[in-house]
Protein backbone atom coordinates (compact mmCIF):
# COMPACT_ATOMS: atom_id res chain seq x y z
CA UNK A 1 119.24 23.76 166.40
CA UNK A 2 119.76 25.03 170.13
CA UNK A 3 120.24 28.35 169.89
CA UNK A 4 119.57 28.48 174.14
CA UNK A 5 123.10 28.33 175.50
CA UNK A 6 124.80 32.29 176.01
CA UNK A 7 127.90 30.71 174.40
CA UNK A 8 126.48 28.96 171.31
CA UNK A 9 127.75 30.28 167.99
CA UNK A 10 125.14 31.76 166.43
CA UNK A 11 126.33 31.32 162.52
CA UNK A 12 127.35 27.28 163.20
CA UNK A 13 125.16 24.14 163.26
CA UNK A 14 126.02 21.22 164.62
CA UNK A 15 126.35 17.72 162.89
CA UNK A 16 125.08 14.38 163.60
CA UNK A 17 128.57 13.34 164.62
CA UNK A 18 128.55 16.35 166.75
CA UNK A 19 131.54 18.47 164.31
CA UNK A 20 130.25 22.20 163.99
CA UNK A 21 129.54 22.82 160.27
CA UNK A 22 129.84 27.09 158.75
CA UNK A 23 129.15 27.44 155.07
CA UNK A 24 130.90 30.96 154.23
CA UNK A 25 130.75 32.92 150.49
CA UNK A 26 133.98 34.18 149.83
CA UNK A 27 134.06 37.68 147.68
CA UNK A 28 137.13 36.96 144.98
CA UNK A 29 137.75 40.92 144.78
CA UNK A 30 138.28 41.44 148.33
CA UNK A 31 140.10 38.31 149.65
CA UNK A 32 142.68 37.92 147.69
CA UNK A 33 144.42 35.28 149.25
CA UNK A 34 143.93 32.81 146.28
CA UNK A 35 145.77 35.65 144.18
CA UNK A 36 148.72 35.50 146.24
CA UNK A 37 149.16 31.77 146.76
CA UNK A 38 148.67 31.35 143.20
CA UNK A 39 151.65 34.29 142.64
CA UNK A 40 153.88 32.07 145.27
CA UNK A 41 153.47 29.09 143.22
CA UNK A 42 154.58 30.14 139.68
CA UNK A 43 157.24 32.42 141.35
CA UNK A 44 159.11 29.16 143.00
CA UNK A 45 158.15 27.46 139.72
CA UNK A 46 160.11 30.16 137.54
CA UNK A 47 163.12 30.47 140.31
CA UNK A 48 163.99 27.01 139.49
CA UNK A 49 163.22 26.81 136.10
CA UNK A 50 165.66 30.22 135.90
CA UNK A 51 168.26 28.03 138.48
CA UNK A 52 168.38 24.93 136.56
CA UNK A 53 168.91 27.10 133.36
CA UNK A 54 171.58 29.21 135.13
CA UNK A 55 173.31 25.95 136.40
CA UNK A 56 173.42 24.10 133.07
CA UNK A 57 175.15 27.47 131.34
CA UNK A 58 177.98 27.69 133.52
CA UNK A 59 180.61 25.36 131.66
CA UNK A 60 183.03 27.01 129.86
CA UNK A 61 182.05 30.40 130.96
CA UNK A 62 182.41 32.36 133.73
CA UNK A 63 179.39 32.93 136.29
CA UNK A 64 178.44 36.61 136.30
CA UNK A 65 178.72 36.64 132.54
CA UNK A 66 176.69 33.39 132.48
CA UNK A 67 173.87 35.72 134.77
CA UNK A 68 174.40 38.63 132.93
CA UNK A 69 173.01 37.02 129.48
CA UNK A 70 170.10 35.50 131.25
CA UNK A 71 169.10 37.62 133.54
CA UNK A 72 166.82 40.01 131.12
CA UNK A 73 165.50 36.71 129.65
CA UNK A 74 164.80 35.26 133.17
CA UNK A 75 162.92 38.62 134.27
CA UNK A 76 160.77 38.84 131.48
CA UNK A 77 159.56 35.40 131.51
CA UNK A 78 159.36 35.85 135.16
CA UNK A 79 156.90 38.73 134.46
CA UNK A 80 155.13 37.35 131.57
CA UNK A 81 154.29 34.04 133.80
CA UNK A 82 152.73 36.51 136.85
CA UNK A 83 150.84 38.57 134.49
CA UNK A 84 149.32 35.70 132.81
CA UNK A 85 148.43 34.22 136.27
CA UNK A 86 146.92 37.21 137.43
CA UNK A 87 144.45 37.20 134.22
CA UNK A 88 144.13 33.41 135.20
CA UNK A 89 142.32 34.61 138.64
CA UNK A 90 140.40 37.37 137.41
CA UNK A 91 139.30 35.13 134.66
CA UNK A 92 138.25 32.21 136.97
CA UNK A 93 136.64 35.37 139.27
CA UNK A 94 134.48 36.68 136.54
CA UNK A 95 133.33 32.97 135.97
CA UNK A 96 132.75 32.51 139.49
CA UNK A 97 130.38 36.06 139.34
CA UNK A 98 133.32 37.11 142.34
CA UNK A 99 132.41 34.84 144.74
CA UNK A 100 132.18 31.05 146.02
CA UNK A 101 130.81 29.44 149.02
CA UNK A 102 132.91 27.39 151.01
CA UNK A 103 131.90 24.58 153.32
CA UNK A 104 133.85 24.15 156.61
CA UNK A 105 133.57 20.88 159.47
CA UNK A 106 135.59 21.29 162.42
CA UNK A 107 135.57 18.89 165.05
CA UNK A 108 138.11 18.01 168.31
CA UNK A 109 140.58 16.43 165.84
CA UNK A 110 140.54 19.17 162.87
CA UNK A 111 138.80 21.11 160.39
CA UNK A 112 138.14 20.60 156.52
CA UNK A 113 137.38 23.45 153.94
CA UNK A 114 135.75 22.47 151.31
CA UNK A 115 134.35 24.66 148.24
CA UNK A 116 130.69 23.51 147.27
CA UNK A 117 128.89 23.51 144.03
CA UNK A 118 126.03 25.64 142.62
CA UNK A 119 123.83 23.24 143.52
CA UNK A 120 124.90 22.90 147.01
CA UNK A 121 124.73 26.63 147.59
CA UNK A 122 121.05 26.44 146.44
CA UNK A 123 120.02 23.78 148.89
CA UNK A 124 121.89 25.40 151.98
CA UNK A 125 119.21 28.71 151.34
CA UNK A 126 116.09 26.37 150.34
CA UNK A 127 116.56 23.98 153.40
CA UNK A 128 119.99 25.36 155.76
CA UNK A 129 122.54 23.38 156.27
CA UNK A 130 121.07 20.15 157.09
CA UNK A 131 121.65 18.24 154.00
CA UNK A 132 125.41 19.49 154.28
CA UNK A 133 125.98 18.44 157.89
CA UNK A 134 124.31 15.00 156.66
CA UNK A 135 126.97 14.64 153.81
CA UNK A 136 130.02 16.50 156.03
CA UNK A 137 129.01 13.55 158.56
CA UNK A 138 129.39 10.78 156.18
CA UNK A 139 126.04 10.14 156.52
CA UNK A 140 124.89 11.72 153.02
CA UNK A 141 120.81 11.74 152.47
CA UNK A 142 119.43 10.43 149.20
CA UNK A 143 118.22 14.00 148.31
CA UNK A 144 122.03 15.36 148.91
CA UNK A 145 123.86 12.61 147.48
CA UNK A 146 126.23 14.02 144.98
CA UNK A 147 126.27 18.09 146.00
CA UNK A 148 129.63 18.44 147.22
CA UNK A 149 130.97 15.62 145.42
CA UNK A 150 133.96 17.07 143.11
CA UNK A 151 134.55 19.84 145.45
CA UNK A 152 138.19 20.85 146.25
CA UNK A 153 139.08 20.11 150.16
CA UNK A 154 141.61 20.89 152.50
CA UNK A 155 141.34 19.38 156.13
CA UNK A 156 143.67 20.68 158.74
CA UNK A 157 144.44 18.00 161.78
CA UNK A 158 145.15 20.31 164.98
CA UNK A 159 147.44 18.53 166.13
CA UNK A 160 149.85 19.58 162.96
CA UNK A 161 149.30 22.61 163.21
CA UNK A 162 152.50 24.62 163.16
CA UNK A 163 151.58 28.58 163.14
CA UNK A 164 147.99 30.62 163.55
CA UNK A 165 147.73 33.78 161.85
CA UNK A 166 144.97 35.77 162.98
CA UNK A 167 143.02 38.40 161.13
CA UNK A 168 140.57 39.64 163.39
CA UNK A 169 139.80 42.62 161.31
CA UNK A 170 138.69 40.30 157.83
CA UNK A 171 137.39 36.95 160.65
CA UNK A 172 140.13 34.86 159.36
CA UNK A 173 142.37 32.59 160.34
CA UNK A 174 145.15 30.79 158.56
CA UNK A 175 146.54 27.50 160.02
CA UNK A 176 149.93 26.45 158.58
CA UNK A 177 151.05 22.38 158.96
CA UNK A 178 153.79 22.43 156.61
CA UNK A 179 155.62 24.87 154.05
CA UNK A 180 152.96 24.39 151.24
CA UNK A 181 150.01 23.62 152.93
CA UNK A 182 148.18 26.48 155.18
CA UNK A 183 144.19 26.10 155.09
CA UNK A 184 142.38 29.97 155.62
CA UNK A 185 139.65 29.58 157.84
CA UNK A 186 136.29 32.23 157.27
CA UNK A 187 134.02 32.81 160.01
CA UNK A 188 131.00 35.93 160.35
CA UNK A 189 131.61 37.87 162.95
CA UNK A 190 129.45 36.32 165.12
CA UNK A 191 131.25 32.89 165.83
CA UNK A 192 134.93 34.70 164.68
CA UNK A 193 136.43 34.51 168.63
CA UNK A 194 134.35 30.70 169.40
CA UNK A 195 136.16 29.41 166.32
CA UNK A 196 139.38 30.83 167.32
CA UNK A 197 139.67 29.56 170.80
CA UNK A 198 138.32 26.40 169.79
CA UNK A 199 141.31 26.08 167.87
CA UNK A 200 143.93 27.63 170.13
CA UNK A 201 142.69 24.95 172.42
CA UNK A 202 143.64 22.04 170.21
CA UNK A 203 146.59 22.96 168.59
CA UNK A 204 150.28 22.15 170.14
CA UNK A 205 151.77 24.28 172.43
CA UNK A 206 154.57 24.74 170.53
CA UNK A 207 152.25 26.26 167.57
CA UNK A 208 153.42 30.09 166.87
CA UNK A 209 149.86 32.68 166.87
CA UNK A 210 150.46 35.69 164.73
């Protein structure tokens, strides 16, 4: 890799296909994004589970006394389903030993995040990341075949992009394309601002940066 150029990122390599390829470990216990996403899921879950139930006890009755009786009900369960979750993460955290490594490709069209295996993570420190880039490329090695396949993956087309929020502080950035679907984006400090204006270069103009 060509490390020459003042304004190469120091913490990227770059791909066959020419896409610039990060891996990044993730600590469970400090980013807690996962946490929180997971907490936004089962709370939309549970609001209408709670409004279908509310809506179904209305006839014959009127609607406060309807909410009174199943409001307690509604709370608790509400409660009970956010505690559980949280034990969820920490479980999957303490099975994880706090931490994963996540894979990311980012080219002129977009950027994929991709969480790797065990086995993955031991061939990126016996050999970098050229058996990744091969397999990020599509162009897979017989030695790699197989290590990120499984893996959960997110890709993120620029040009969808509706909002940027910026966390200069933690190096991340989280690109939004739709309600649901916002991909968090890890750099090291080192390539944090390259990675951010490559981004802010491709996305619409019309794209919100927080």
């Amino acid at each position: 890799m060509d490390t020459s150029h003042p304004n190469y990122p120091p913490g990227l390599e770059k791909g066959p296909n020419g896409q610039y390829i990060w891996l990044y470990q993730v600590n469970l216990y400090r980013q807690k994004h996962l946490l929180i996403l997971i907490w936004k899921i089962f709370f939309f879950i549970w609001l209408g589970i709670s409004l279908f139930v509310y809506l179904i006890s209305l006839p014959g009755q009127p609607a406060w006394d309807s909410l009174k009786k199943l409001a307690p009900t509604m709370l608790l369960t509400g409660l009970l389903i956010m505690a559980l979750a949280t034990l969820a993460y920490y479980v999957y955290a303490l099975f994880m030993k706090g931490r994963y490594t996540v894979l990311f490709t980012m080219d002129e069209k977009g950027i994929r995040h991709s969480q790797v295996k065990a086995e993955a993570q031991k061939a990126a420190k016996l050999a970098g990341l050229t058996t990744l880039a091969g397999l990020a490329s599509g162009q897979p090695t017989l030695v790699g075949a197989g290590l990120i396949a499984g893996s959960s993956s997110l890709y993120t087309a620029f040009k969808r992009v509706r909002k940027v929020r910026v966390k200069a502080s933690r190096q991340t950035i989280k690109l939004r394309s739709s309600l649901l679907t916002h991909n968090q984006i890890y750099t090291g400090p080192q390539d944090f601002d390259f990675v951010l204006n490559f981004i802010k270069e491709r996305i619409p103009p019309t794209a919100k940066i927080a």
